[in-house]
C-alpha atoms as a PDB file:
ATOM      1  CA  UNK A   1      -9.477   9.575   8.893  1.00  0.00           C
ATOM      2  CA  UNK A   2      -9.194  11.999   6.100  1.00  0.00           C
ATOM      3  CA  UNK A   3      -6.752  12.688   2.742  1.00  0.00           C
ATOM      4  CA  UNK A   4      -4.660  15.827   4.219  1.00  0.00           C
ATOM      5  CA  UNK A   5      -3.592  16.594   0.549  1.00  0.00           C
ATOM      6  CA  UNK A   6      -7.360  17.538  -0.169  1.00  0.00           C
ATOM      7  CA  UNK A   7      -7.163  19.751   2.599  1.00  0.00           C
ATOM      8  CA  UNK A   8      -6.221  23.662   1.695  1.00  0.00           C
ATOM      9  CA  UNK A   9      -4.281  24.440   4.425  1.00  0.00           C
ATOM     10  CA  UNK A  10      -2.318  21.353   3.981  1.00  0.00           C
ATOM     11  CA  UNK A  11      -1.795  22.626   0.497  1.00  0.00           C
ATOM     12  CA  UNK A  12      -0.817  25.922   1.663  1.00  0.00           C
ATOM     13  CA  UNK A  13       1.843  24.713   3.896  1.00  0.00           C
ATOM     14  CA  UNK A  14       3.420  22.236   1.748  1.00  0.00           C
ATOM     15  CA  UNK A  15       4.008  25.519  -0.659  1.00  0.00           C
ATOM     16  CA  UNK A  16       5.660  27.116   2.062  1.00  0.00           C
ATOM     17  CA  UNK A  17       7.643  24.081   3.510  1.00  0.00           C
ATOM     18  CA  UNK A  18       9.100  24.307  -0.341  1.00  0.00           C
ATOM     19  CA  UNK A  19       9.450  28.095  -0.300  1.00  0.00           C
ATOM     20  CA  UNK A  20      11.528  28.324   2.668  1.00  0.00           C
ATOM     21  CA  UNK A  21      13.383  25.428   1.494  1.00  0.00           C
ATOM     22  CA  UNK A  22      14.423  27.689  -1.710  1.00  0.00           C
ATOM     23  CA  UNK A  23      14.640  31.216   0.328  1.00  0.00           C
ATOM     24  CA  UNK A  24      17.238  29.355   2.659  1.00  0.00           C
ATOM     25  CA  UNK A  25      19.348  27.808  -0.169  1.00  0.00           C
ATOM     26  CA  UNK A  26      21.470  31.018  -0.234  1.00  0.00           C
ATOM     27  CA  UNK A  27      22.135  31.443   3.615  1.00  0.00           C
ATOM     28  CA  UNK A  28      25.523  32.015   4.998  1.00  0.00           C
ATOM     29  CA  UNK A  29      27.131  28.563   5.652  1.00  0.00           C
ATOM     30  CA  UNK A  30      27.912  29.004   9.099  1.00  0.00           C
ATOM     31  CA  UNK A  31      23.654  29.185   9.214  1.00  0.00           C
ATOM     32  CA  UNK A  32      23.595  25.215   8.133  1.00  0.00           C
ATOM     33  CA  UNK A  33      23.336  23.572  11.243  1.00  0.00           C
ATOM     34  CA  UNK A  34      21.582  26.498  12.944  1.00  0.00           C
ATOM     35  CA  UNK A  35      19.379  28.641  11.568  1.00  0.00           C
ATOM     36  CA  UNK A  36      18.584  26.953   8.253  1.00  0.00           C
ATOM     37  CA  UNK A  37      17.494  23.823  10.050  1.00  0.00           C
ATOM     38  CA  UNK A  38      15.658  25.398  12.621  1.00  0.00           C
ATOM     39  CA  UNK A  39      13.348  26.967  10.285  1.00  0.00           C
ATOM     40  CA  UNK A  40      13.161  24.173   7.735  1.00  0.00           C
ATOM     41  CA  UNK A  41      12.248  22.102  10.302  1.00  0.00           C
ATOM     42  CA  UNK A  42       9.856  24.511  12.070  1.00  0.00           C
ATOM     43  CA  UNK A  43       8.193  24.897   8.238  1.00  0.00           C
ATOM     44  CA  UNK A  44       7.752  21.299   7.345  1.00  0.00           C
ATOM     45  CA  UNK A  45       6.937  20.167  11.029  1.00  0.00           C
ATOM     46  CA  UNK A  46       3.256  22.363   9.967  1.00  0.00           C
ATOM     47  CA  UNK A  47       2.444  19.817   7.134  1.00  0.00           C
ATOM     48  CA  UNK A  48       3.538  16.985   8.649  1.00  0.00           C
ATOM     49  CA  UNK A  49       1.729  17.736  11.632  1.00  0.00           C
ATOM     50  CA  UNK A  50      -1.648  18.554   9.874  1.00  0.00           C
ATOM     51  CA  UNK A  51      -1.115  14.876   7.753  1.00  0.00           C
ATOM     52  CA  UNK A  52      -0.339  12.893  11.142  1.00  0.00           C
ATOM     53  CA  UNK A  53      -3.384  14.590  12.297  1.00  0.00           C
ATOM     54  CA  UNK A  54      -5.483  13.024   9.374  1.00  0.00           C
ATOM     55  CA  UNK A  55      -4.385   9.459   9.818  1.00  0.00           C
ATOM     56  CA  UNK A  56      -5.692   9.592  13.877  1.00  0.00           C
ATOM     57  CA  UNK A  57      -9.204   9.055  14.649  1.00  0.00           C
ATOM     58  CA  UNK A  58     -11.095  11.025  16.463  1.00  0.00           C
ATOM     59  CA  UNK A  59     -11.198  15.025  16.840  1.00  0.00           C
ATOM     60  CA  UNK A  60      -9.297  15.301  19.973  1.00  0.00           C
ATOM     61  CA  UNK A  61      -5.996  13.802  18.317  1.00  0.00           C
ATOM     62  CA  UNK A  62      -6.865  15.873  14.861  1.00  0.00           C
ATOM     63  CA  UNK A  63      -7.366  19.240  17.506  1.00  0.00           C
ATOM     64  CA  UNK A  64      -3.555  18.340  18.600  1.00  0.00           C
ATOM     65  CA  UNK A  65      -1.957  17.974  16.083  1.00  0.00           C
ATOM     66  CA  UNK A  66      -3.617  20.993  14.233  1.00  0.00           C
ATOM     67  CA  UNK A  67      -2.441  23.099  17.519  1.00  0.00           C
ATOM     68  CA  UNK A  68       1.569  21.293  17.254  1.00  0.00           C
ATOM     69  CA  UNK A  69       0.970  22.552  13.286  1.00  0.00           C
ATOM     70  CA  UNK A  70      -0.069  26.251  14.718  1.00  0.00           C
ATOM     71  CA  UNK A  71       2.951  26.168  17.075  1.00  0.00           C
ATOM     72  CA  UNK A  72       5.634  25.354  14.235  1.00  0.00           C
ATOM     73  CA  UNK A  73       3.608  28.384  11.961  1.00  0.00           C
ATOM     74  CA  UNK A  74       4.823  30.598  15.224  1.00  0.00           C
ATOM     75  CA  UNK A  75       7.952  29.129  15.146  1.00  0.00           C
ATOM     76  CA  UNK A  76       8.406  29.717  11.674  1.00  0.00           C
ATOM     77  CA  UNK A  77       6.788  33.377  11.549  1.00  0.00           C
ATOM     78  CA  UNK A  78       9.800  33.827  14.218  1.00  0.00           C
ATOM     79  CA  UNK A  79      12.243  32.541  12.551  1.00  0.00           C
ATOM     80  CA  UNK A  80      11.505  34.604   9.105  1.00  0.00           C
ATOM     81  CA  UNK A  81      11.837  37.920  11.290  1.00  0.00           C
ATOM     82  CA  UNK A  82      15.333  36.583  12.590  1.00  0.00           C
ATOM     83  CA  UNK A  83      16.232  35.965   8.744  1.00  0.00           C
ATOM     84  CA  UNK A  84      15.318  38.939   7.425  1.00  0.00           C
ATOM     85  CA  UNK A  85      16.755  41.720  10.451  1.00  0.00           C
ATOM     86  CA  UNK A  86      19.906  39.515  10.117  1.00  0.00           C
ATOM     87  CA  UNK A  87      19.983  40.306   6.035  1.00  0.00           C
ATOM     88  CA  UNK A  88      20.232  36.830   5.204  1.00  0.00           C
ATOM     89  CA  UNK A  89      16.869  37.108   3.033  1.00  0.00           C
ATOM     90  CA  UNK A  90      15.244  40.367   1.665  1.00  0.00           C
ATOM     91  CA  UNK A  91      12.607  42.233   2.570  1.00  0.00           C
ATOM     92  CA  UNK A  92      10.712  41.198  -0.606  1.00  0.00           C
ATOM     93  CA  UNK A  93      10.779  37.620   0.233  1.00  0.00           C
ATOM     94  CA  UNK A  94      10.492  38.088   3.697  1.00  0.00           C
ATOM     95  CA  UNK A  95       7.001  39.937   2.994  1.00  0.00           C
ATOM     96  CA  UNK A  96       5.807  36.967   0.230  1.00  0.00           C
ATOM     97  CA  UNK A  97       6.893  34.236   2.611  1.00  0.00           C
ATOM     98  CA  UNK A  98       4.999  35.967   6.266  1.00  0.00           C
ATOM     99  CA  UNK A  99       1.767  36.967   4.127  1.00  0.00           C
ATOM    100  CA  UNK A 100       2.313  32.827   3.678  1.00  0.00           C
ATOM    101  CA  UNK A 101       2.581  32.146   7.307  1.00  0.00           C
ATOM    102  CA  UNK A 102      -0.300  34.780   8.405  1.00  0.00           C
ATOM    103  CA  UNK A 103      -2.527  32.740   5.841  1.00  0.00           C
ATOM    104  CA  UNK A 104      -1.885  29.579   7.347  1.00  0.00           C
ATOM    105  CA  UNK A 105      -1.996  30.438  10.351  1.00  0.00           C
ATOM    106  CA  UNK A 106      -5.766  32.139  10.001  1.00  0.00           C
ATOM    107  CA  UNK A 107      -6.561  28.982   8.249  1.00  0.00           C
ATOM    108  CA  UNK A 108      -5.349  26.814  10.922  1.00  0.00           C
ATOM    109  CA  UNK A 109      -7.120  28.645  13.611  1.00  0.00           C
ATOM    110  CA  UNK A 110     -10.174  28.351  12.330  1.00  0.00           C
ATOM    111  CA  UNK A 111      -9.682  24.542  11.225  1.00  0.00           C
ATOM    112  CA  UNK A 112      -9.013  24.641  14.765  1.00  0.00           C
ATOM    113  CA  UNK A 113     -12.291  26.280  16.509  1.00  0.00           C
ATOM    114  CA  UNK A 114     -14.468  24.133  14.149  1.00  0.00           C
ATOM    115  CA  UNK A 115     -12.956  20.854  15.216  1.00  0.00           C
ATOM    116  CA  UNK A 116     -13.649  22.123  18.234  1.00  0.00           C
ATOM    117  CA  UNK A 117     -17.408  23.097  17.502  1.00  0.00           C
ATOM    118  CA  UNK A 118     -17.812  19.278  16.212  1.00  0.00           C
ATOM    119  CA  UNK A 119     -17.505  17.566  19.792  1.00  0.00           C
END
């Protein structure tokens, strides 16, 4: 069992659960109940997956919920594309909040292979 706050990547994605929470603020409202919840789910489900994964024991359950985490990054990724080719957020913020994602997701992955290289 370890802290997930001391953990970078946990840090990382709690910034971007809070960015997206601010870059969707200005949707359309007809995008409430859709989109806007999709993605704020799909970008908090990657920090709450990486601190679940700190309060199981062993590396197996840690490995799982680090690869749920690197799903909802996907998701998310996704999701920002959708946002951005449907003008609901600019290309500027698009572009801060993927080079986000992309650095998560690296970070994840190889969080990933060395849980994996500690059997």
């Amino acid at each position: 069992m370890q802290d997930y706050r001391k953990l970078q990547v946990w840090q990382k994605a709690h910034g971007f659960a809070l960015n997206v929470y601010k870059a969707t603020a200005s949707f359309p409202r007809e995008e409430t109940y859709s989109l806007v919840n999709q993605i704020r789910r799909a970008a908090i489900s990657i920090p709450s997956n990486i601190s679940e994964g700190c309060g199981r024991f062993g590396n197996s359950e840690l490995k799982q919920f680090m690869s749920i985490a690197m799903g909802s990054a996907n998701e998310a990724g996704y999701q920002l594309l959708l946002s951005k080719d449907l003008g609901y957020i600019s290309m500027s913020v698009y572009s801060d909040l993927n080079k986000e994602i992309i650095e998560i997701q690296k970070m994840l992955s190889s969080y990933i292979k060395r849980i994996a290289a500690t059997k």
